[in-house]
N, C-alpha and C. Protein backbone atom coordinates (compact mmCIF):
# COMPACT_ATOMS: atom_id res chain seq x y z
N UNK A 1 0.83 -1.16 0.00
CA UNK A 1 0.00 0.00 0.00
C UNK A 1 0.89 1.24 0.00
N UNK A 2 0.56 2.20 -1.29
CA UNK A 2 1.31 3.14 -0.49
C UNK A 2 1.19 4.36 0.45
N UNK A 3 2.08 5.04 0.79
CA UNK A 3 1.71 6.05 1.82
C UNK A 3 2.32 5.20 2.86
N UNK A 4 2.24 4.24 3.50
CA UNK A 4 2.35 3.18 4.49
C UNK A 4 3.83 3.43 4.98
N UNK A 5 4.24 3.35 6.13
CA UNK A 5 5.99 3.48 6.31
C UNK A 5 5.55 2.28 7.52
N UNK A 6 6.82 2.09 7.38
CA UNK A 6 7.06 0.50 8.56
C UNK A 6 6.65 1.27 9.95
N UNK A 7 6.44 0.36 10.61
CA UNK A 7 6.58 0.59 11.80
C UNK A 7 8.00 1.05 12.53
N UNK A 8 8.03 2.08 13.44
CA UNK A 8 9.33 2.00 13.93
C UNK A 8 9.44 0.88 15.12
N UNK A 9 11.11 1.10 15.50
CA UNK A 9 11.76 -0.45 15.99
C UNK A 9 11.41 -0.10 17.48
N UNK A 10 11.28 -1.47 17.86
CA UNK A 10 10.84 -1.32 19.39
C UNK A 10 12.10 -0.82 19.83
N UNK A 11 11.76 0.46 21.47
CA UNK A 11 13.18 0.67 21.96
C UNK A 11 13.93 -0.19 22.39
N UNK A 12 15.12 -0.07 22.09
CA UNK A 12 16.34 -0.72 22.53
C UNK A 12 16.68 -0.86 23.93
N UNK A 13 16.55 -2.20 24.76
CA UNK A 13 16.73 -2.50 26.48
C UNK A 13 18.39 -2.55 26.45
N UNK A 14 18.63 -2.33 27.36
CA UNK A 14 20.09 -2.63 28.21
C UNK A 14 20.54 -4.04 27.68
N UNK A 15 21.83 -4.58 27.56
CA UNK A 15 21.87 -5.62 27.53
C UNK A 15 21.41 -6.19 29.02
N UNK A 16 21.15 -7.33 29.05
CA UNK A 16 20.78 -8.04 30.16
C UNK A 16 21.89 -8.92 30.68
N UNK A 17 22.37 -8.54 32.36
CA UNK A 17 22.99 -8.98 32.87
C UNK A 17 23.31 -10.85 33.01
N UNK A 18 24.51 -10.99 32.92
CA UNK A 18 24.52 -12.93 32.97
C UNK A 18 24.14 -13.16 34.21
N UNK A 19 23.41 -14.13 34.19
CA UNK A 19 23.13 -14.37 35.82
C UNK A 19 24.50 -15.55 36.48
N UNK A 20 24.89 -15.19 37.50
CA UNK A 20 25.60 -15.40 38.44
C UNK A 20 25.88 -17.27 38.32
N UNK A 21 27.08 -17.70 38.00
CA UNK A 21 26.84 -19.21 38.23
C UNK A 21 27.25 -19.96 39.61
N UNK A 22 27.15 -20.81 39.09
CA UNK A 22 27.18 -21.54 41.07
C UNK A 22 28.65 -21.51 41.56
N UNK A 23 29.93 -21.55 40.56
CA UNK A 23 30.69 -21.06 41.35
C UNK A 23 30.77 -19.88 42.00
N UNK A 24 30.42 -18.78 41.29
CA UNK A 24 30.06 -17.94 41.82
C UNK A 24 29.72 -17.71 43.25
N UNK A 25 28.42 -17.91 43.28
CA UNK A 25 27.39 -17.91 44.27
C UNK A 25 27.93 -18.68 45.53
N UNK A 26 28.41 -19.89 44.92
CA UNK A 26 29.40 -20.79 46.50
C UNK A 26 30.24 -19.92 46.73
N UNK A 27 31.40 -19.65 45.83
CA UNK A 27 32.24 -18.53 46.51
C UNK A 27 32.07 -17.21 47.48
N UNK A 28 30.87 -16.89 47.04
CA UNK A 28 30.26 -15.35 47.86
C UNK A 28 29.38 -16.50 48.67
N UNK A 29 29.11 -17.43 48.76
CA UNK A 29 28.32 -18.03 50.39
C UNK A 29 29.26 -18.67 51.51
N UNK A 30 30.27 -18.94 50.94
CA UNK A 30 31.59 -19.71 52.01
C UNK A 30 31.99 -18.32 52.31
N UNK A 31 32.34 -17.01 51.37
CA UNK A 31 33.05 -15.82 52.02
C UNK A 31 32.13 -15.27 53.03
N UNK A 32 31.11 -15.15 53.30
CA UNK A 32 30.07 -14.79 53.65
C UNK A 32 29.95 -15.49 55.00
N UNK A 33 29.99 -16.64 55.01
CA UNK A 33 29.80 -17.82 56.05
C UNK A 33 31.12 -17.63 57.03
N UNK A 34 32.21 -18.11 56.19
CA UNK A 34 33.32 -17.68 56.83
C UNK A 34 34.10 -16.17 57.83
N UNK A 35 33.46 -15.47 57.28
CA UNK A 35 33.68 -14.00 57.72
C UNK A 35 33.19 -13.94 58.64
N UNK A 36 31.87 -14.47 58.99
CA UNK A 36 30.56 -14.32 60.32
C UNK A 36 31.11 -15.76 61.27
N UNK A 37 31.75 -16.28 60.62
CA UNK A 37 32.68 -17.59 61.44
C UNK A 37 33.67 -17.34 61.83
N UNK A 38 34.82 -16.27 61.09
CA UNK A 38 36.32 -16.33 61.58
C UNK A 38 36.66 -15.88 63.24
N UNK A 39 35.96 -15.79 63.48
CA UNK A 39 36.17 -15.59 65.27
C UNK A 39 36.10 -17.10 66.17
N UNK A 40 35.66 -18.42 65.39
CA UNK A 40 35.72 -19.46 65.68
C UNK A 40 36.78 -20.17 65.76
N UNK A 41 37.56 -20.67 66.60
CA UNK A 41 38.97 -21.15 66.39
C UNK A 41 39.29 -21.71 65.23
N UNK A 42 38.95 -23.43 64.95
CA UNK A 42 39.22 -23.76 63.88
C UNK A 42 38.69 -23.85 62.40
N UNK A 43 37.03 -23.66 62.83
CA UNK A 43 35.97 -23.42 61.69
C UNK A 43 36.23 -22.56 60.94
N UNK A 44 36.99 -21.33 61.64
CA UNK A 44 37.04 -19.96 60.58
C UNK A 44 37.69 -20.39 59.33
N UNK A 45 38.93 -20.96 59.93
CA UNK A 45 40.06 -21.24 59.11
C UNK A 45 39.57 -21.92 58.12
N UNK A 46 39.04 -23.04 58.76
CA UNK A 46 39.03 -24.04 57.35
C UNK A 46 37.55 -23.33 56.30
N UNK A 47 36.59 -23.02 56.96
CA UNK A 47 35.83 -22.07 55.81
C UNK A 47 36.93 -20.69 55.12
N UNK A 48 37.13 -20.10 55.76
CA UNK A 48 38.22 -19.15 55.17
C UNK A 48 39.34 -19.28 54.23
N UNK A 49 39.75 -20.80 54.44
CA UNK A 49 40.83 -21.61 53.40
C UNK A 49 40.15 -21.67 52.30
N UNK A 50 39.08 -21.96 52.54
CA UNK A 50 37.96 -23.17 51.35
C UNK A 50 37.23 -21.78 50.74
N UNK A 51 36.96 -20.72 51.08
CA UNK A 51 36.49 -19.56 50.48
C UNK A 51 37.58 -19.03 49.61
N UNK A 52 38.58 -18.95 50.12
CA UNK A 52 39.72 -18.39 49.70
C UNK A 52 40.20 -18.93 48.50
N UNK A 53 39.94 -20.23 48.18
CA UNK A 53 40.48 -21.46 47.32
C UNK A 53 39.08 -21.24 46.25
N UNK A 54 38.07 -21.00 46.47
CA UNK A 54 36.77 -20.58 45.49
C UNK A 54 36.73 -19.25 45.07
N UNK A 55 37.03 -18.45 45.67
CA UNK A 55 37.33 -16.92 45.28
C UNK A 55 38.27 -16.77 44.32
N UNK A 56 39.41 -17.69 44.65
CA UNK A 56 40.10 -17.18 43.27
C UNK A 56 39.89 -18.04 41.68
N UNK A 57 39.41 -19.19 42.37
CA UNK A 57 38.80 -19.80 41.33
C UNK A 57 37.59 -19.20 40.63
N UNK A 58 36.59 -18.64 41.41
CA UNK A 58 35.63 -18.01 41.03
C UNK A 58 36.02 -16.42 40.18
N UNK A 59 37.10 -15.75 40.33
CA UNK A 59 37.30 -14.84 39.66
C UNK A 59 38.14 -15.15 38.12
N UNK A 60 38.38 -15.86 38.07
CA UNK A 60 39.50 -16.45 37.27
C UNK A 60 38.33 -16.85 35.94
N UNK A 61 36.89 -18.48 36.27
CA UNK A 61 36.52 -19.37 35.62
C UNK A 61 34.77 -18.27 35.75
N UNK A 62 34.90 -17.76 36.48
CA UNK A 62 32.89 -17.52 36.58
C UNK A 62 32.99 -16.10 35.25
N UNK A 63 31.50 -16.21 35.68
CA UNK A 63 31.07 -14.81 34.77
C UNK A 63 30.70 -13.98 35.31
N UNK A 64 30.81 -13.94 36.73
CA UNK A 64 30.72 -12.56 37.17
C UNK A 64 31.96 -12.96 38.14
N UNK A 65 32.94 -12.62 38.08
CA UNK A 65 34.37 -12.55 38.85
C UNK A 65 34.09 -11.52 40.00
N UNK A 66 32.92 -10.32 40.04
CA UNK A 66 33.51 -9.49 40.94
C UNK A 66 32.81 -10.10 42.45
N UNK A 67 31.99 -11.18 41.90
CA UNK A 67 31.43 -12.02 43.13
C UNK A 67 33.01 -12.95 43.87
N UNK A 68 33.38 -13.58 42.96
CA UNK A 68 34.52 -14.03 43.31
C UNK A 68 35.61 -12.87 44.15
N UNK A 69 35.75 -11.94 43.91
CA UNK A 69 36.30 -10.71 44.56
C UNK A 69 36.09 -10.73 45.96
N UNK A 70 34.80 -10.26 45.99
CA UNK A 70 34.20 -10.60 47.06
C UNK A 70 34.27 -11.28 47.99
N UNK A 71 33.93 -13.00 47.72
CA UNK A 71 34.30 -13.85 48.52
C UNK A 71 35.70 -13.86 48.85
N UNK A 72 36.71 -13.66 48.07
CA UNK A 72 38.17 -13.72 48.41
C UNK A 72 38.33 -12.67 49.27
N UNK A 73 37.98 -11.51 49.48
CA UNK A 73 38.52 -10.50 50.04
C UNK A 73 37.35 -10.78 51.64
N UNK A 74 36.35 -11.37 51.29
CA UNK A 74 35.84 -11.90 52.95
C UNK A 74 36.68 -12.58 53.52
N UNK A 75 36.69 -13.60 52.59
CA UNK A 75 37.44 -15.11 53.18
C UNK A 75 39.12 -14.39 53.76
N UNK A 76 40.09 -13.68 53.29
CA UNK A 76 40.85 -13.06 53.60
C UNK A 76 40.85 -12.69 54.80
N UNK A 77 39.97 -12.06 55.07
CA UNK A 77 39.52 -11.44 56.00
C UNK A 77 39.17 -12.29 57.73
N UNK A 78 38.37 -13.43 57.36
CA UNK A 78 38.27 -14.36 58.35
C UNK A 78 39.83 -15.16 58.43
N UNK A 79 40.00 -15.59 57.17
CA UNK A 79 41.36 -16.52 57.83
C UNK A 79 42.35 -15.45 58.48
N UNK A 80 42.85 -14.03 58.39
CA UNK A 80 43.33 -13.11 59.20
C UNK A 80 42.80 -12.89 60.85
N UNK A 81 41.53 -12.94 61.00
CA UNK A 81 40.77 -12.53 62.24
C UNK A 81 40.57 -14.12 63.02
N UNK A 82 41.05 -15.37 62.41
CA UNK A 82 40.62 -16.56 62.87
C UNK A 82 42.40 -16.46 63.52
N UNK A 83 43.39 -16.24 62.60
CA UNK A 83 44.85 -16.43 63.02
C UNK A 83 44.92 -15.59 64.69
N UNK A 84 44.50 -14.46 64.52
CA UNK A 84 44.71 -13.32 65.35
C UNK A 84 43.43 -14.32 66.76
N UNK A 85 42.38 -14.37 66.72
CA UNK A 85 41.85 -15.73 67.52
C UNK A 85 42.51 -16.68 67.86
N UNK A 86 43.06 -17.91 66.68
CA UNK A 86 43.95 -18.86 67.54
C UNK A 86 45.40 -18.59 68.09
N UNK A 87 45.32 -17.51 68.14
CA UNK A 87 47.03 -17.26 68.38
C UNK A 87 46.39 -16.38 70.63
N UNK A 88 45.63 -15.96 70.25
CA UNK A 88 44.88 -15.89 71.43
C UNK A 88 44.25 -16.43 72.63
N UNK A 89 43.66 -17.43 72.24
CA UNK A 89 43.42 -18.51 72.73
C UNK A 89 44.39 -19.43 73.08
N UNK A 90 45.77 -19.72 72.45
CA UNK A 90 46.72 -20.48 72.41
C UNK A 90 47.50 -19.79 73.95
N UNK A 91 47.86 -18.66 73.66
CA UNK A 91 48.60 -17.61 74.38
C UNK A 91 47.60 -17.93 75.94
N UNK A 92 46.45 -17.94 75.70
CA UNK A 92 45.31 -17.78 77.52
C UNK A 92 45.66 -19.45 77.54
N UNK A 93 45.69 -20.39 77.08
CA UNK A 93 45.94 -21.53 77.27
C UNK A 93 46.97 -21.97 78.10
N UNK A 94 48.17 -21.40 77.83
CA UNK A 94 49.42 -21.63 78.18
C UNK A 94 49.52 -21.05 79.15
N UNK A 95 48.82 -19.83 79.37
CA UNK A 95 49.39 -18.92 80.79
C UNK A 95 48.28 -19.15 81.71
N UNK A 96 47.29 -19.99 81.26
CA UNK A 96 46.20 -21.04 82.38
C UNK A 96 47.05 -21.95 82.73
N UNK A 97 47.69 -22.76 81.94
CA UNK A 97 48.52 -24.10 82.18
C UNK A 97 49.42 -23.30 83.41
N UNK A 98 50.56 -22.30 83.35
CA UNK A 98 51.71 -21.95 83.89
C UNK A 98 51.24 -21.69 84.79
N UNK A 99 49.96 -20.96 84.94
CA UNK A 99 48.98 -20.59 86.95
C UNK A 99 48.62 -21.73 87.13
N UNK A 100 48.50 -22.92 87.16
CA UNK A 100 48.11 -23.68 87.72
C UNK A 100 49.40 -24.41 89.10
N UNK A 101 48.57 -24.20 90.13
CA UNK A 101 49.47 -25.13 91.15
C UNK A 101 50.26 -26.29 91.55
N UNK A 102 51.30 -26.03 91.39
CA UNK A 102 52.09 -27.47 91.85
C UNK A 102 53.37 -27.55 91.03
C-alpha cells in the first residue's frame, strides 16, 4: 500500500545482565559464612581456606568474577581474624597451664 511506512523499531533495552553461576554464588556463600565464622577457632580457618580457594577460582573461571572478589577479600579477611583468635586462645591456654598449682 502506499503512503504506508514501517513501523518504527521497538526501543532498545540494556543488555541483560549474565546471571551469576554456582561457582560464583558458592564462593560469595563460604566468604560470607566464613567471615561471620572467623572468630571461631578452627571453623574460621578451614571455611576461610575453602572460600579463599573458590574466590580465586571463582574470579578467574565464573562470569561474574567481581562475586569471586568478594568472597576472596571476605574469606581473607576471616582466615586473618581466625589467626589473630587462635594465636589468642593459644597464648590464655598456656598462661592457664603456667597458673596452675604445683
Amino acid at each position: 500500500m502506499p503512503g504506508r511506512t514501517a513501523s518504527p523499531a521497538p526501543a532498545a533495552f540494556p543488555p541483560a545482565r549474565a546471571r551469576a553461576d554456582t561457582l560464583a554464588v558458592s564462593a560469595m556463600i563460604i566468604g560470607v559464612v566464613a567471615f561471620l565464622g572467623g572468630w571461631m577457632p578452627v571453623l574460621g580457618l578451614i571455611l576461610g581456606t575453602t572460600g579463599v580457594t573458590l574466590g580465586l577460582v571463582a574470579r578467574r573461571r565464573s562470569n561474574r568474577p567481581e562475586l569471586g572478589l568478594t568472597a576472596l577479600i571476605l574469606s581473607i579477611l576471616a582466615v586473618l581474624t581466625n589467626i589473630v583468635v587462635d594465636v589468642i586462645v593459644v597464648v590464655s591456654m598456656v598462661t592457664q597451664v603456667n597458673n596452675l598449682p604445683g
